[in-house]
C-alpha atoms as a PDB file:
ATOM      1  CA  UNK A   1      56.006 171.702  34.891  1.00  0.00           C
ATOM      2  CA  UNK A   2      55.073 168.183  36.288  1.00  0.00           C
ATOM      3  CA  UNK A   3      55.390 169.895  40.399  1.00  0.00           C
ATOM      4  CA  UNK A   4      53.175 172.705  38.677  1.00  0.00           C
ATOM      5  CA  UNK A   5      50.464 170.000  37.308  1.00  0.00           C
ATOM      6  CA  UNK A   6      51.077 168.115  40.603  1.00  0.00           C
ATOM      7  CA  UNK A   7      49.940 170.607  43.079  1.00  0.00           C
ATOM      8  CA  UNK A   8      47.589 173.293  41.098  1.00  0.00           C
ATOM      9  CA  UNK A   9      44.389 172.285  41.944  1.00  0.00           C
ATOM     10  CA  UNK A  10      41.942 169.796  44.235  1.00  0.00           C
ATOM     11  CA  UNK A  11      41.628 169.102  47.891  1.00  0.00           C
ATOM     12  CA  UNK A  12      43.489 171.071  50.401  1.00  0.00           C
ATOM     13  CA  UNK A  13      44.438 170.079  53.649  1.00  0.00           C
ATOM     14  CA  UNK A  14      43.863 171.209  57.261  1.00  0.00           C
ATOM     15  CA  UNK A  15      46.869 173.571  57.856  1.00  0.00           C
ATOM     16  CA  UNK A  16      46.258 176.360  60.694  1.00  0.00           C
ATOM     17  CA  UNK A  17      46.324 179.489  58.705  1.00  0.00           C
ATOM     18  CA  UNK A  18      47.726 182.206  58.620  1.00  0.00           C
ATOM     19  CA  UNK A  19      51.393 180.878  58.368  1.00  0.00           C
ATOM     20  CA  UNK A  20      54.308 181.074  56.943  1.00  0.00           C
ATOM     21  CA  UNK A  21      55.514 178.250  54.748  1.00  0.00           C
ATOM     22  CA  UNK A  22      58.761 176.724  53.516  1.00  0.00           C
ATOM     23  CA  UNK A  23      59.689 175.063  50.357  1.00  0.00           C
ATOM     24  CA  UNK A  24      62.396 172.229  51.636  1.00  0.00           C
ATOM     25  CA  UNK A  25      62.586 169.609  48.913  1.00  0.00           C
ATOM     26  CA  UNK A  26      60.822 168.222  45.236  1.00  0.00           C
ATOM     27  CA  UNK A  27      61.089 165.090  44.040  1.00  0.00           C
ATOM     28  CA  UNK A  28      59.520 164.653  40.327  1.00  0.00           C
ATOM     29  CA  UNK A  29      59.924 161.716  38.387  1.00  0.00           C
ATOM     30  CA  UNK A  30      58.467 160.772  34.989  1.00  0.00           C
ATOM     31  CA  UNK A  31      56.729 157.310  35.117  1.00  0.00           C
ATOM     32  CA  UNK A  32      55.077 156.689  31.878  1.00  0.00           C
ATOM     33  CA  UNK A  33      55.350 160.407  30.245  1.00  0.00           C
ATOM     34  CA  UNK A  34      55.791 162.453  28.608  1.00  0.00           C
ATOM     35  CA  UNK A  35      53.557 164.771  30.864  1.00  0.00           C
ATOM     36  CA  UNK A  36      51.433 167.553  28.495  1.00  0.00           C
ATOM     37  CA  UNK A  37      50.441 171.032  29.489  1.00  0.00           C
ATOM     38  CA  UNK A  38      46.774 170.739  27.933  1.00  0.00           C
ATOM     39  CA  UNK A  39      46.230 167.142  28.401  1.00  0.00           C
ATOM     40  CA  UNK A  40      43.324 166.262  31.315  1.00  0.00           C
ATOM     41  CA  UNK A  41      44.531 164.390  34.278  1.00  0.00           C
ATOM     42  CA  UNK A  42      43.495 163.036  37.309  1.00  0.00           C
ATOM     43  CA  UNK A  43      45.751 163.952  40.768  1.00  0.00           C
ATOM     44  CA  UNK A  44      45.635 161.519  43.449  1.00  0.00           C
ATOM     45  CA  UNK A  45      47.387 163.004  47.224  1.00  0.00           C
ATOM     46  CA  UNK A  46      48.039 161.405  50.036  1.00  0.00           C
ATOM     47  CA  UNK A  47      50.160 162.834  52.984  1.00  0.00           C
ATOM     48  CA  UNK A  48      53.106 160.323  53.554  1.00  0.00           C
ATOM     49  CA  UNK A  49      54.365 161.490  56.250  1.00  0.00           C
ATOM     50  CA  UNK A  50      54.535 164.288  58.962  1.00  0.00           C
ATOM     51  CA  UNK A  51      57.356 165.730  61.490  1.00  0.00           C
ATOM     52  CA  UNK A  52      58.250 168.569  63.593  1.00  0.00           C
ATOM     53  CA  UNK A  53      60.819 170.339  65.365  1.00  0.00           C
ATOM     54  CA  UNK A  54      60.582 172.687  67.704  1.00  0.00           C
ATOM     55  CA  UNK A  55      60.606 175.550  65.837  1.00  0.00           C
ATOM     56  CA  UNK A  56      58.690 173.591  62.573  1.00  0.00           C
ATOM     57  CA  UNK A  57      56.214 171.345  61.465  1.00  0.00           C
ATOM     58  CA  UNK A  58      56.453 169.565  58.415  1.00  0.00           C
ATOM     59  CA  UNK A  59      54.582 167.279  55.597  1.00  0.00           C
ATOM     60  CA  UNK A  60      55.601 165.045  53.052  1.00  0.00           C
ATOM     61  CA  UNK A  61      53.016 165.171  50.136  1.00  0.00           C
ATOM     62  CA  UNK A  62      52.702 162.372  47.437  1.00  0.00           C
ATOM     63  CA  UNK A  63      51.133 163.255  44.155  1.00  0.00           C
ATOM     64  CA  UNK A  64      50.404 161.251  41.346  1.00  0.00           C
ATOM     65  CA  UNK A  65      49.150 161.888  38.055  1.00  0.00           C
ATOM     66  CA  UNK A  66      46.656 159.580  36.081  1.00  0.00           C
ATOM     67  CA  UNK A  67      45.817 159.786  32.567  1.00  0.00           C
ATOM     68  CA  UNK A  68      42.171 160.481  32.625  1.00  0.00           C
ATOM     69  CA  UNK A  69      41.414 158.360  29.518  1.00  0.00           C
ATOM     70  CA  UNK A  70      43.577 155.695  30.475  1.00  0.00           C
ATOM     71  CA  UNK A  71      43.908 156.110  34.095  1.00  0.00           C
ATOM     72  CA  UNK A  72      47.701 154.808  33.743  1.00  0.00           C
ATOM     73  CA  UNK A  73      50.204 156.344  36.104  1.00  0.00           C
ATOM     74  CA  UNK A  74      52.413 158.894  34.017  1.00  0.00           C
ATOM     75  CA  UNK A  75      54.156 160.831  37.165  1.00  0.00           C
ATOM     76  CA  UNK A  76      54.775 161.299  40.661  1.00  0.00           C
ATOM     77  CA  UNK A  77      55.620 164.520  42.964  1.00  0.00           C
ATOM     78  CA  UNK A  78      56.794 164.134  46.322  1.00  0.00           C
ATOM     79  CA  UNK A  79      56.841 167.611  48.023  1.00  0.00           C
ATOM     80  CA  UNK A  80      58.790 168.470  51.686  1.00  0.00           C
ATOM     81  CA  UNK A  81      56.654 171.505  52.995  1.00  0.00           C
ATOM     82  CA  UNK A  82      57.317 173.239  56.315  1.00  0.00           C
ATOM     83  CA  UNK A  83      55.755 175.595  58.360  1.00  0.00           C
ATOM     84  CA  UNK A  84      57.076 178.061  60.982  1.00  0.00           C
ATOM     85  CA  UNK A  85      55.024 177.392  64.629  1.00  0.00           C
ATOM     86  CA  UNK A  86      55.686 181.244  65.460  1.00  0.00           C
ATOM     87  CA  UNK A  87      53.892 182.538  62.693  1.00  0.00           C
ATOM     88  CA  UNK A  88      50.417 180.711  63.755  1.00  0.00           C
ATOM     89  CA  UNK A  89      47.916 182.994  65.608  1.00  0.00           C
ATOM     90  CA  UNK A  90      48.182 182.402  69.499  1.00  0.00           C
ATOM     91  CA  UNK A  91      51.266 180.146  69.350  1.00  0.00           C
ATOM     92  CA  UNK A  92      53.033 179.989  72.342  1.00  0.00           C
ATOM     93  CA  UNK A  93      56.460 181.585  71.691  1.00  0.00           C
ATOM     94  CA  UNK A  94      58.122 181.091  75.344  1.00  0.00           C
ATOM     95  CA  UNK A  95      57.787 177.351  74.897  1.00  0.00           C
ATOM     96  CA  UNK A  96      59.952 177.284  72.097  1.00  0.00           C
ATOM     97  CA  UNK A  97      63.243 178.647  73.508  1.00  0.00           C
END
């Protein structure tokens, strides 16, 4: 539920669209919980980092929920996303081989 809360909502980020995407790792940990279904919080994300292989690109992305009446830290999500390169429009497919 915490990756759910994590990632549901707020800014997106610049990925060339359309594309296909991969799920490659989750990292959720409970700082100062427990985390609530219908309680308000705030989402902070940054990206953390960023990779690619030559058939992939990747991003790692840090979330971190806030307690909007307190504004204390309760959790963190760290997500692994990948993208295929061949399923952007226009990629160059004979460069990847």
């Amino acid at each position: 539920m915490v990756s759910v809360l994590a990632h549901k909502s707020g800014d997106t980020w610049p990925i060339r669209e359309p594309a296909i995407g991969l799920f490659l790792d989750l990292e959720a940990r409970v700082l100062d919980g427990p985390v609530f279904q219908d309680h308000a919080y705030r989402v902070d994300r940054e990206i953390v980092g960023l990779s690619q292989s030559r058939r992939t690109e990747s991003c790692w992305m840090l979330s971190t929920l806030h307690d909007s009446e307190s504004g204390v830290a309760v959790a963190r999500v760290l997500l692994h996303s990948g993208f295929f390169k061949t399923s952007y429009p226009g990629d160059p497919a004979d460069q990847l081989r």
